[in-house]
Protein backbone atom coordinates (compact mmCIF):
# COMPACT_ATOMS: atom_id res chain seq x y z
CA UNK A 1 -12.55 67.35 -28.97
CA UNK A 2 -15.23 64.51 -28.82
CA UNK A 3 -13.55 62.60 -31.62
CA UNK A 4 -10.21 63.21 -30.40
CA UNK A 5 -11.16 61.43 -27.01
CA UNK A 6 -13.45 58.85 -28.17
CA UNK A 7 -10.73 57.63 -30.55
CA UNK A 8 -8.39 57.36 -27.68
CA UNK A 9 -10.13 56.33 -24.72
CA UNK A 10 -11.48 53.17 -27.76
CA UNK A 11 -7.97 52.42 -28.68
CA UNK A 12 -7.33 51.96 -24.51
CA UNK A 13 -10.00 49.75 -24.40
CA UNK A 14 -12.90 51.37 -22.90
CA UNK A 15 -16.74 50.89 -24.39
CA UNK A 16 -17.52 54.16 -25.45
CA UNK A 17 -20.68 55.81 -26.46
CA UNK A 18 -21.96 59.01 -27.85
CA UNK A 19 -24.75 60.58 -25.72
CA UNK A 20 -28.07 58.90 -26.46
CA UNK A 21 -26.54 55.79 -28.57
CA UNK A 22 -26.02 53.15 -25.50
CA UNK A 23 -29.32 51.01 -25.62
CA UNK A 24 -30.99 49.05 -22.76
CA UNK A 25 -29.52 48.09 -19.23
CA UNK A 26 -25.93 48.10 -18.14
CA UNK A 27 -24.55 44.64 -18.12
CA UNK A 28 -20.79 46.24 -18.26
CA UNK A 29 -18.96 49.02 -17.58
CA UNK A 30 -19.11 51.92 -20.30
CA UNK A 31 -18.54 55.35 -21.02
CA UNK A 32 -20.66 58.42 -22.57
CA UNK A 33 -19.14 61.09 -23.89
CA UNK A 34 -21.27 64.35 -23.58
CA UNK A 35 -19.88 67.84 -25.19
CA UNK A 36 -20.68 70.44 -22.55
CA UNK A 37 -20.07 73.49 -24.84
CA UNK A 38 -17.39 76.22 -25.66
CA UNK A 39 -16.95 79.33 -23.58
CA UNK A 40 -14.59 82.14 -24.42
CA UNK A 41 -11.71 82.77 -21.89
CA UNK A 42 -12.32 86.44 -20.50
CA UNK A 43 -9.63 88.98 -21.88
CA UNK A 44 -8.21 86.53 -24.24
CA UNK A 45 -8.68 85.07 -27.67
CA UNK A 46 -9.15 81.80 -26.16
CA UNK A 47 -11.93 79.40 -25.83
CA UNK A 48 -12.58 75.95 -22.75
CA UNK A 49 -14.06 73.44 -25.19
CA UNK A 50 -15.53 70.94 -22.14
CA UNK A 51 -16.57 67.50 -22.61
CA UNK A 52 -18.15 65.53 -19.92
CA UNK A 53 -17.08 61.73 -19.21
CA UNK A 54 -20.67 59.89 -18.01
CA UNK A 55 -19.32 56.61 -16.01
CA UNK A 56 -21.99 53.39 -16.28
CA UNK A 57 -20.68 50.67 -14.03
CA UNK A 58 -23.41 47.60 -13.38
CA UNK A 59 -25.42 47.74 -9.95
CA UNK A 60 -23.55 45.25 -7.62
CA UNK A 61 -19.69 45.80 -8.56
CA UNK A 62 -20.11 48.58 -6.63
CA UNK A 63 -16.62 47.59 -5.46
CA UNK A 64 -15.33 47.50 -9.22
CA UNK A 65 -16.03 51.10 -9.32
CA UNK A 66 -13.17 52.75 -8.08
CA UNK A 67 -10.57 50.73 -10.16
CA UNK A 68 -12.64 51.15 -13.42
CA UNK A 69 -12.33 55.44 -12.91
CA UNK A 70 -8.97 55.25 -11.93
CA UNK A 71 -8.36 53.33 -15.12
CA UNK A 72 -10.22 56.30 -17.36
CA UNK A 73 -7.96 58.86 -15.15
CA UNK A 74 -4.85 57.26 -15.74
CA UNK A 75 -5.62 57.13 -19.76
CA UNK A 76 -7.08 60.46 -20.06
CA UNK A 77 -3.40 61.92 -18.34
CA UNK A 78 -1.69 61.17 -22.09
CA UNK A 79 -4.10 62.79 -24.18
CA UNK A 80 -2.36 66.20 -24.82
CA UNK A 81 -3.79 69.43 -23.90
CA UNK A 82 -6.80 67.93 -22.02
CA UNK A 83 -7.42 68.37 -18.84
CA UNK A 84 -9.69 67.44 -16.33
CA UNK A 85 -11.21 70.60 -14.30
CA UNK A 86 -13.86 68.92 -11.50
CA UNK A 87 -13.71 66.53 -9.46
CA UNK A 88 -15.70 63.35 -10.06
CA UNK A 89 -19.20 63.74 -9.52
CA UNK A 90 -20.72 61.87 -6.13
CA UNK A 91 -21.99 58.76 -7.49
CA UNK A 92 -25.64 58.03 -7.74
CA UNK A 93 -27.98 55.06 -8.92
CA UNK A 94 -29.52 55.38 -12.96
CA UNK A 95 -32.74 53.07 -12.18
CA UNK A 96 -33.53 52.68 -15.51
CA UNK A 97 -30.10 51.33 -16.66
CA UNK A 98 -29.56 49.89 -13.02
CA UNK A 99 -25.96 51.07 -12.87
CA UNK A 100 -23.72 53.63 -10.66
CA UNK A 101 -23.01 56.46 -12.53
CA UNK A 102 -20.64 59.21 -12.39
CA UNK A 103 -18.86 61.51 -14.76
CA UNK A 104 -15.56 63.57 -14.83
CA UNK A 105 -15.31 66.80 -16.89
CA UNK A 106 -12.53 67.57 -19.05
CA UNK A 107 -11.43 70.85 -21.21
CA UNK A 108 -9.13 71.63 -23.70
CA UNK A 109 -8.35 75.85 -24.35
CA UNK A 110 -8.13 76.23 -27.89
CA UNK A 111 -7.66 79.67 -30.20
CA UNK A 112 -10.72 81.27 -31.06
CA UNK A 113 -11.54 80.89 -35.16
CA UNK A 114 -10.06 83.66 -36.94
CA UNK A 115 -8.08 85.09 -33.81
């Protein structure tokens, strides 16, 4: 699922980042994309494959902030079978990139391999 939203949240014209790959201080707005796992669906032959959506904005467009997520929520509603399952997280300050940061968590259910 990471490729599968990277690709598409890139081709809507977001800065996007694997975990660990964004360097230095945020001078504007990005995204990480964090996999959070599989876990099976109880009774079923199903499995939540979760990916987490870590929000950088820079420290002092506070302001900005709300436009930019609804921006990543409006382009995340056409990606097919995703879907987001927590609300944003509250917003806090990353000192050592000096921007807000907040995520939103998305899953996909998907057939278990050889189900």
């Amino acid at each position: 699922m990471f490729a599968q939203v990277y690709k598409h949240l890139k081709s809507e014209g977001f800065d996007v980042y694997s975990i660990g790959q964004h360097k230095g201080i945020c001078t504007n707005p990005y995204l990480v994309i964090k996999e959070n796992g599989e876990s099976e669906v109880a009774g079923t032959s199903l499995i939540n494959d979760t990916v987490e959506l870590l929000i950088y904005y820079p420290v002092g467009r506070y302001s900005e902030l709300s436009s930019y997520k609804k921006r990543i929520l409006d382009a995340m509603k056409y990606q097919r079978g995703i879907r987001r399952v927590i609300e944003a997280m509250p917003t806090i300050i990353d000192d050592d990139k000096k921007a807000y940061m907040t995520s939103f968590t998305y899953k996909k259910i998907k057939m278990k391999e050889g189900a």
